[in-house]
N, C-alpha and C. Protein backbone atom coordinates (compact mmCIF):
# COMPACT_ATOMS: atom_id res chain seq x y z
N UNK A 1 54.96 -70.06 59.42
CA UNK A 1 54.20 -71.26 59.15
C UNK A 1 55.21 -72.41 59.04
N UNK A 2 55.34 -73.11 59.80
CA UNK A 2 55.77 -74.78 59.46
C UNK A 2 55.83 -74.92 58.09
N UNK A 3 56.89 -75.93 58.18
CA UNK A 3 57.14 -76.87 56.98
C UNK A 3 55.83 -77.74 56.67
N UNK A 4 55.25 -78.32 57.61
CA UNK A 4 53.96 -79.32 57.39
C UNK A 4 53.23 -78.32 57.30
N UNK A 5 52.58 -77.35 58.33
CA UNK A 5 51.57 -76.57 57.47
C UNK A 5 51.45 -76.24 56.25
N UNK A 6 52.39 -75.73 55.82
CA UNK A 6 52.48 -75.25 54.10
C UNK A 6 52.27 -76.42 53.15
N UNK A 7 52.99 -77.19 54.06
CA UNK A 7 52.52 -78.65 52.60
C UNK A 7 51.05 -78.82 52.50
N UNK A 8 50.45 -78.92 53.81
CA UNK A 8 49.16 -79.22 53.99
C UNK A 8 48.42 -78.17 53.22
N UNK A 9 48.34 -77.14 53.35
CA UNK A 9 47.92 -76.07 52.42
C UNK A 9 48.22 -76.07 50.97
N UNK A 10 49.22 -76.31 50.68
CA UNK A 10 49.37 -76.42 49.43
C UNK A 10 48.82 -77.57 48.56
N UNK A 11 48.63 -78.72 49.28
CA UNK A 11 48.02 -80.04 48.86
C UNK A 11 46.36 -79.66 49.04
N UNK A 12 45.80 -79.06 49.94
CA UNK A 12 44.60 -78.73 49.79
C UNK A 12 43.86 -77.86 48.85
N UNK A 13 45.46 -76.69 48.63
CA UNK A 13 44.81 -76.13 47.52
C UNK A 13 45.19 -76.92 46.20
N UNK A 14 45.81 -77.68 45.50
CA UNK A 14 45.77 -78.23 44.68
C UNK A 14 44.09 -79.69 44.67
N UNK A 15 43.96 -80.10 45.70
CA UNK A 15 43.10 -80.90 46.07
C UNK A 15 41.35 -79.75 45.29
N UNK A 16 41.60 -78.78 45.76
CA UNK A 16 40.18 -78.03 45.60
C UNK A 16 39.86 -77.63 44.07
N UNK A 17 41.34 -77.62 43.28
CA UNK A 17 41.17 -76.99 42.01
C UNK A 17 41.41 -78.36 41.40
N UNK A 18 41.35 -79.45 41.79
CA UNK A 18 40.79 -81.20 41.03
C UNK A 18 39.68 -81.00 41.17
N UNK A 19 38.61 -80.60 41.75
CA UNK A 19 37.62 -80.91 42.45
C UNK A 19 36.52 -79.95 41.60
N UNK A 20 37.15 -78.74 41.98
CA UNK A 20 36.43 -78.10 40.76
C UNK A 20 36.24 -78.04 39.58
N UNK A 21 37.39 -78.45 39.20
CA UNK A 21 37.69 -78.82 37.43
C UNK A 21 36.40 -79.78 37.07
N UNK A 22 36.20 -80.94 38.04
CA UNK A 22 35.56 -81.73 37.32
C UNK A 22 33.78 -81.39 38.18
N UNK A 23 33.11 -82.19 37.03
CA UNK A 23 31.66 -81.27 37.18
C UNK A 23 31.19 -82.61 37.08
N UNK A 24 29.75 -81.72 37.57
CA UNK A 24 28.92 -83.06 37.74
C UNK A 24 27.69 -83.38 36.69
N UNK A 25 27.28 -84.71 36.09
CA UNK A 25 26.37 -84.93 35.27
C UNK A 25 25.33 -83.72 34.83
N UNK A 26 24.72 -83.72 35.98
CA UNK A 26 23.43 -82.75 36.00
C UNK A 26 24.19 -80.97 35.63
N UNK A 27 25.37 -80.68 35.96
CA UNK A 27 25.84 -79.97 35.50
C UNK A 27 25.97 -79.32 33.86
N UNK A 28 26.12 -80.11 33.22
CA UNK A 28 26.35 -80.15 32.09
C UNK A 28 25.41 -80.61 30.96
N UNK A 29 25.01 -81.96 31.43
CA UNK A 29 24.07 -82.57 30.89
C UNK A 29 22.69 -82.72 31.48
N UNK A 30 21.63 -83.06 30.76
CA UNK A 30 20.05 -82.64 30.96
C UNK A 30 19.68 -84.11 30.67
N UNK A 31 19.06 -84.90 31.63
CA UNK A 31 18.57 -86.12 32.01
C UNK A 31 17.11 -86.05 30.99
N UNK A 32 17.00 -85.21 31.01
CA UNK A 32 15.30 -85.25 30.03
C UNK A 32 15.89 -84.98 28.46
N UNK A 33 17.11 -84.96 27.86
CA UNK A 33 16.87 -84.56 26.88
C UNK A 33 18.16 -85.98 26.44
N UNK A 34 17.17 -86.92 26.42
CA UNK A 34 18.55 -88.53 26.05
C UNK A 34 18.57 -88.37 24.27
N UNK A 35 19.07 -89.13 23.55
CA UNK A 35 19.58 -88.97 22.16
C UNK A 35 20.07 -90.28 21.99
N UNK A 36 19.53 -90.84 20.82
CA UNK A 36 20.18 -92.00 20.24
C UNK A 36 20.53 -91.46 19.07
N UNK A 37 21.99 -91.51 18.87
CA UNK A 37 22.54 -91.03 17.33
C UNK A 37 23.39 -92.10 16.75
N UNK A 38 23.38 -92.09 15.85
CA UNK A 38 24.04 -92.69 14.41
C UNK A 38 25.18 -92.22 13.50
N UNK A 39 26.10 -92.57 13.38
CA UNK A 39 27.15 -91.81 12.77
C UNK A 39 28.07 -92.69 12.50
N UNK A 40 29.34 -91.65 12.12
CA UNK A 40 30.58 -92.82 11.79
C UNK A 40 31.63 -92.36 12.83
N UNK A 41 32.60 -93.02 13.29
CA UNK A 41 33.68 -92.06 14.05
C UNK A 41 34.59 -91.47 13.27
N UNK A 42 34.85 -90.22 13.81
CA UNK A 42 35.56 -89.05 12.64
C UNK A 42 37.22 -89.38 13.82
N UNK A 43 37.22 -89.51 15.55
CA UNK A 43 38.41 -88.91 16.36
C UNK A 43 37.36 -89.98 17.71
N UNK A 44 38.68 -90.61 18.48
CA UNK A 44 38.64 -90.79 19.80
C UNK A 44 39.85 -90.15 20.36
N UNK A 45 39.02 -89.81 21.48
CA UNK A 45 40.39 -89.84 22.61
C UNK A 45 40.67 -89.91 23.93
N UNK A 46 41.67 -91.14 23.72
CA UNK A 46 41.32 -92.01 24.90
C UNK A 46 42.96 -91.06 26.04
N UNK A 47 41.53 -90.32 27.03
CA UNK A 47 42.01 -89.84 28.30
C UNK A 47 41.47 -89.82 29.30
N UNK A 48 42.04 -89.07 30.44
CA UNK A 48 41.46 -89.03 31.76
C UNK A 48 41.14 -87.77 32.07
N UNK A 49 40.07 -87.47 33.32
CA UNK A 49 39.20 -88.10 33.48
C UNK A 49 38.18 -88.44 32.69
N UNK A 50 37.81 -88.02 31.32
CA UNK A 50 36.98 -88.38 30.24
C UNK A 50 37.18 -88.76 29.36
N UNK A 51 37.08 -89.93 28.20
CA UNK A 51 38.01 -90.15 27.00
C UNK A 51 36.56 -89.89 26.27
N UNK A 52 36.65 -89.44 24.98
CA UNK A 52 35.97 -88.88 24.17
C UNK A 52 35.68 -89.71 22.99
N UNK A 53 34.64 -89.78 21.89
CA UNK A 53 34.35 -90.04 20.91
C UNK A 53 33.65 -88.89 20.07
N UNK A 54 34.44 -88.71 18.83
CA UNK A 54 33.38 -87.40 17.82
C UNK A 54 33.12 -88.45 17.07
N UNK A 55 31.86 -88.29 16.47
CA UNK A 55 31.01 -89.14 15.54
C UNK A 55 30.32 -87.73 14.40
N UNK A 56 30.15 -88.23 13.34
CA UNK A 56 29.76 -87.77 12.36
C UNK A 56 28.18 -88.22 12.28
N UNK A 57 27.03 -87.17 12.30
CA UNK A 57 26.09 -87.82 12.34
C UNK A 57 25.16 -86.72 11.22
N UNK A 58 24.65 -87.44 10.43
CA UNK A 58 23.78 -86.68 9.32
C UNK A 58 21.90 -86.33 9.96
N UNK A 59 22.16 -85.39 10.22
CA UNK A 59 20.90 -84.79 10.24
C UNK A 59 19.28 -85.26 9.21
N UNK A 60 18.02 -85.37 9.33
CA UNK A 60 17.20 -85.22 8.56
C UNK A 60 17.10 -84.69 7.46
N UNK A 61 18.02 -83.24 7.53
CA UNK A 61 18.16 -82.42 6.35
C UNK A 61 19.25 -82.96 5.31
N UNK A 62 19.70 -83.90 6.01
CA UNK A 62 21.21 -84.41 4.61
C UNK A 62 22.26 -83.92 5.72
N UNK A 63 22.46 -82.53 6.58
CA UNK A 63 23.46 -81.85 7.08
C UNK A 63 24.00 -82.51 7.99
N UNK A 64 25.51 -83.29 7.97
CA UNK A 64 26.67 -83.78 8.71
C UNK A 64 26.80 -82.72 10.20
N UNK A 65 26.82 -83.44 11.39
CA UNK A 65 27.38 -82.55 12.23
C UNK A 65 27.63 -83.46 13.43
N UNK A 66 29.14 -82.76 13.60
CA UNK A 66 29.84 -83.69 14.49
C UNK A 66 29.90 -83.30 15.92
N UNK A 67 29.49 -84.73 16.88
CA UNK A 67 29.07 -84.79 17.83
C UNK A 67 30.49 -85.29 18.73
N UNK A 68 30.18 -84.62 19.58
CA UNK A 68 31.50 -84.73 20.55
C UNK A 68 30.60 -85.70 21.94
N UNK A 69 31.04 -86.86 22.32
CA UNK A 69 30.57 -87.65 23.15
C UNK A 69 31.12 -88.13 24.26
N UNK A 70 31.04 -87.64 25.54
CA UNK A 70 31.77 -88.29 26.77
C UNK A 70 31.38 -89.01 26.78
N UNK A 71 32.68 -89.66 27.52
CA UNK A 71 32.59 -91.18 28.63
C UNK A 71 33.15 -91.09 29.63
N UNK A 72 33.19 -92.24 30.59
CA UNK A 72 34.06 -92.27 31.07
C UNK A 72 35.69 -92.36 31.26
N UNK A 73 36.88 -92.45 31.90
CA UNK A 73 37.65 -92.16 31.60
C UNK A 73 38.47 -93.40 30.62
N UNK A 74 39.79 -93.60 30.52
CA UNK A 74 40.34 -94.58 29.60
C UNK A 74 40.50 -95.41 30.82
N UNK A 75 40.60 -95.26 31.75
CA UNK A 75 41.39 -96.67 32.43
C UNK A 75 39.86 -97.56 32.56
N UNK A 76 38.66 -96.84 33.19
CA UNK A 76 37.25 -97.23 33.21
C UNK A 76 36.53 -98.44 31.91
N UNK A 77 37.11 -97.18 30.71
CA UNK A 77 36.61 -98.23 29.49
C UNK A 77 37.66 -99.57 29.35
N UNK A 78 38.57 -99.26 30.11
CA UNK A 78 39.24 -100.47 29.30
C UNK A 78 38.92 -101.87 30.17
N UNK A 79 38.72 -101.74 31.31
CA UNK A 79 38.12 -101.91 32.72
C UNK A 79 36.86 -103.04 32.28
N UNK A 80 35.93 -102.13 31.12
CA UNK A 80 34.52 -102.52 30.70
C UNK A 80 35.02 -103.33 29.39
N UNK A 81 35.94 -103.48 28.91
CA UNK A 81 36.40 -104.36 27.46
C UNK A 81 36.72 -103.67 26.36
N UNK A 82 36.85 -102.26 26.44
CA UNK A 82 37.13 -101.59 25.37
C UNK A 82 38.85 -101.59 25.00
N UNK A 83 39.00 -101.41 24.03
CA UNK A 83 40.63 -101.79 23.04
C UNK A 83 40.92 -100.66 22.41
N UNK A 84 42.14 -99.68 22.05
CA UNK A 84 42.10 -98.78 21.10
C UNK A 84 41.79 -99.51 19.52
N UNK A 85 41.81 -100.27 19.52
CA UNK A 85 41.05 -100.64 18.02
C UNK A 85 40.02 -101.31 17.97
N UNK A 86 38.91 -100.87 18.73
CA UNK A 86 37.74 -101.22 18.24
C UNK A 86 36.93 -99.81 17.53
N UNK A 87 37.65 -98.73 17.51
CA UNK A 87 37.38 -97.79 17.20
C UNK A 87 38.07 -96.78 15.69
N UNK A 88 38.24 -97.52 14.97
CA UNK A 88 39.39 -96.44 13.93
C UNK A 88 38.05 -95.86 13.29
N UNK A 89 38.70 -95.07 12.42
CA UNK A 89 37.41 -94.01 12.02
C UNK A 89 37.20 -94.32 10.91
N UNK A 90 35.92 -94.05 10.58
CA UNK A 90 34.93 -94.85 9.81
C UNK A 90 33.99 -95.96 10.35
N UNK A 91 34.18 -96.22 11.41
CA UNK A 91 33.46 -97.33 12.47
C UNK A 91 32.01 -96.62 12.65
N UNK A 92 30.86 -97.44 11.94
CA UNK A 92 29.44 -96.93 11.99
C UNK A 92 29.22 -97.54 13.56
N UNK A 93 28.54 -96.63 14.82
CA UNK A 93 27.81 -96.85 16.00
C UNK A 93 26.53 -96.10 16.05
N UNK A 94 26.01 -96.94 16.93
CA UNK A 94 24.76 -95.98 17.29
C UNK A 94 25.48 -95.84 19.21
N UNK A 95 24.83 -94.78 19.18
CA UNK A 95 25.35 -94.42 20.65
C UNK A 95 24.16 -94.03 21.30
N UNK A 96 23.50 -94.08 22.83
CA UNK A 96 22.45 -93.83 23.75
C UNK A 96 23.39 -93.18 24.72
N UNK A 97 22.34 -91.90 25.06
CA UNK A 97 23.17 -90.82 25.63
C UNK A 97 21.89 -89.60 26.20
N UNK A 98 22.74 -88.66 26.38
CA UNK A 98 21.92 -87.48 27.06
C UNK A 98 22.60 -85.78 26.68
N UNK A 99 21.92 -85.38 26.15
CA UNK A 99 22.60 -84.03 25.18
C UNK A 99 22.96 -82.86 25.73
N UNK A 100 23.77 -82.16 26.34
CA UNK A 100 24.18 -81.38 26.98
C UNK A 100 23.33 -80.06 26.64
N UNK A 101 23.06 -79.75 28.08
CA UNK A 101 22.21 -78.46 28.77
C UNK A 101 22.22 -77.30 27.70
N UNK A 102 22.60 -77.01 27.01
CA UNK A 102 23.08 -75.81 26.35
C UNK A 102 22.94 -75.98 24.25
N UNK A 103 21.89 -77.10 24.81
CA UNK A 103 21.93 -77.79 22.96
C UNK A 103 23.09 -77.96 22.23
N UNK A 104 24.26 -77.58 22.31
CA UNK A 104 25.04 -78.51 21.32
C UNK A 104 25.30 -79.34 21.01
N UNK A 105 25.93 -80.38 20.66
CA UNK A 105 26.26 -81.10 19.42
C UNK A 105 27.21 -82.02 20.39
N UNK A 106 27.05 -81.94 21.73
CA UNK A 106 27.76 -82.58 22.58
C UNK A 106 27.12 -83.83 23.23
N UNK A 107 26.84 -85.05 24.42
CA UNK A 107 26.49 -85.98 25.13
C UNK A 107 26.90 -86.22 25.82
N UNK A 108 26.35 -86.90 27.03
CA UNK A 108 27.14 -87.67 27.59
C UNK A 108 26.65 -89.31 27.52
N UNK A 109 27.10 -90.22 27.17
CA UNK A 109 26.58 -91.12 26.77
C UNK A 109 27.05 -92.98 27.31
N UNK A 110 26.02 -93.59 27.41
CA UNK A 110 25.73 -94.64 28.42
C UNK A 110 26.44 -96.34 27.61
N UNK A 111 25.93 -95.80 26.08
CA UNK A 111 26.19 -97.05 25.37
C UNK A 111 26.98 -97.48 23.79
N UNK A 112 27.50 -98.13 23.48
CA UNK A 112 27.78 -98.10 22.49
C UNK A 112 27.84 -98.75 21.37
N UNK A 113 27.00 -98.99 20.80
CA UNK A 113 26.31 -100.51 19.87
C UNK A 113 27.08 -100.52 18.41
N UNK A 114 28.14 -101.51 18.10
CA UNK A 114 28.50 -101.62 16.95
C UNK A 114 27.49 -102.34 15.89
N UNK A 115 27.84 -102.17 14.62
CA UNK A 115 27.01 -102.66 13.63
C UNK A 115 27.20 -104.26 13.45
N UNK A 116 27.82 -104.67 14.45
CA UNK A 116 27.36 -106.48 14.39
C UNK A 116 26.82 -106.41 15.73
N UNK A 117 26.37 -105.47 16.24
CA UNK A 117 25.09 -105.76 17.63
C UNK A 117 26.12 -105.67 19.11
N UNK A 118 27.60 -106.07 18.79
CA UNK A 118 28.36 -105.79 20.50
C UNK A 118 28.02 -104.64 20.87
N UNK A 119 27.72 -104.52 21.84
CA UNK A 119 27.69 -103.12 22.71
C UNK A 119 28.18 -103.25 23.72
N UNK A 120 29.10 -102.02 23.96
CA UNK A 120 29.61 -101.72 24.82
C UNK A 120 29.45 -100.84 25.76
N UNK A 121 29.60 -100.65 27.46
CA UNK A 121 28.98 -99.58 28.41
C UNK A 121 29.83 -98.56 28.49
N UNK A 122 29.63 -97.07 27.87
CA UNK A 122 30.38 -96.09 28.16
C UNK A 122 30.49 -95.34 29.63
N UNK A 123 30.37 -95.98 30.48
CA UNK A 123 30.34 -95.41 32.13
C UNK A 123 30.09 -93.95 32.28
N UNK A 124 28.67 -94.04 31.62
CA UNK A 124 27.67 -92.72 31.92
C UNK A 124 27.73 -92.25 33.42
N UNK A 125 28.53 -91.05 33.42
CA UNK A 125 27.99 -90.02 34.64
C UNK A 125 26.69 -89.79 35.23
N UNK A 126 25.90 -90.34 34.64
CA UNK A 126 24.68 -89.95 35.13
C UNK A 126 24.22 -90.98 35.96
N UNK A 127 23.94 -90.34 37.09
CA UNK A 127 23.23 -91.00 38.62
C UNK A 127 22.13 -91.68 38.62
N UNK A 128 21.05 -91.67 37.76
CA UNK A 128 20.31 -92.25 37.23
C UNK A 128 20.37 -93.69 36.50
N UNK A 129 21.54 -93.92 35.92
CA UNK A 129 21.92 -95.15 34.94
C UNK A 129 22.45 -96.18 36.25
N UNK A 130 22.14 -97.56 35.81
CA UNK A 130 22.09 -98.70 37.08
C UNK A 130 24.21 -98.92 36.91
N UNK A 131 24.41 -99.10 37.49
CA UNK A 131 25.88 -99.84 37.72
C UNK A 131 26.77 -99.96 36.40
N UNK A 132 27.41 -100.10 35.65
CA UNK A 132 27.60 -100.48 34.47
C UNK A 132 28.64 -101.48 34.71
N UNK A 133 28.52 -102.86 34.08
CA UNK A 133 29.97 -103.49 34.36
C UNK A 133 31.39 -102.91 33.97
């Protein structure tokens, strides 16, 4: 095999296992089952391809349980106006989202409304949601 063949192969197979790694909306998450939650932030983390938010959110029953929330990635949010300090923990949001296929305690989520009303667009995966700036 050539020198270029092998590269080519080898770049394709690295190309296929990016590809698979990352999944798609409907994959994971369930378009019929959206969620507006309330909480405080406990952890962000701002990465690629997804940067994350856990929020602390109290149940009906009194019971705390922390919600792990995609977004899009960090370069995306920052893209949309987001700052690593608009977020330290203890920061009350309400977040609009869609709850992952498998009921846990997970989202993927579209918006992010602070308690003086800014909201911000979390660049929801989902094919359904219009453009986000």
């Amino acid at each position: 095999m050539t020198t270029a063949r092998c590269a080519a192969f080898v770049l394709g197979l690295a190309l296929a296992g990016a590809a698979a790694a990352h999944h798609s909306f409907s994959a994971e998450f369930d378009p019929d089952k959206p969620v507006k939650l309330t909480g405080k932030v406990t952890d962000m983390k701002w990465s690629n391809p997804h940067a994350w938010i856990y929020i602390d959110v109290a149940g009906p029953d009194g019971k705390v349980e922390n919600w792990a929330l995609e977004m899009t990635g960090a370069n995306g949010l920052i893209r949309r106006g987001w700052r690593r300090e608009d977020l330290p923990a203890g920061t009350k949001l309400v977040v609009a989202g869609w709850q992952a296929r498998n009921g846990s305690a997970t989202a993927n989520i579209a918006t992010v409304t602070f308690e003086d009303g800014r909201t911000l667009f979390a660049g929801s995966s989902n094919p359904a949601v219009p453009a986000q700036p």
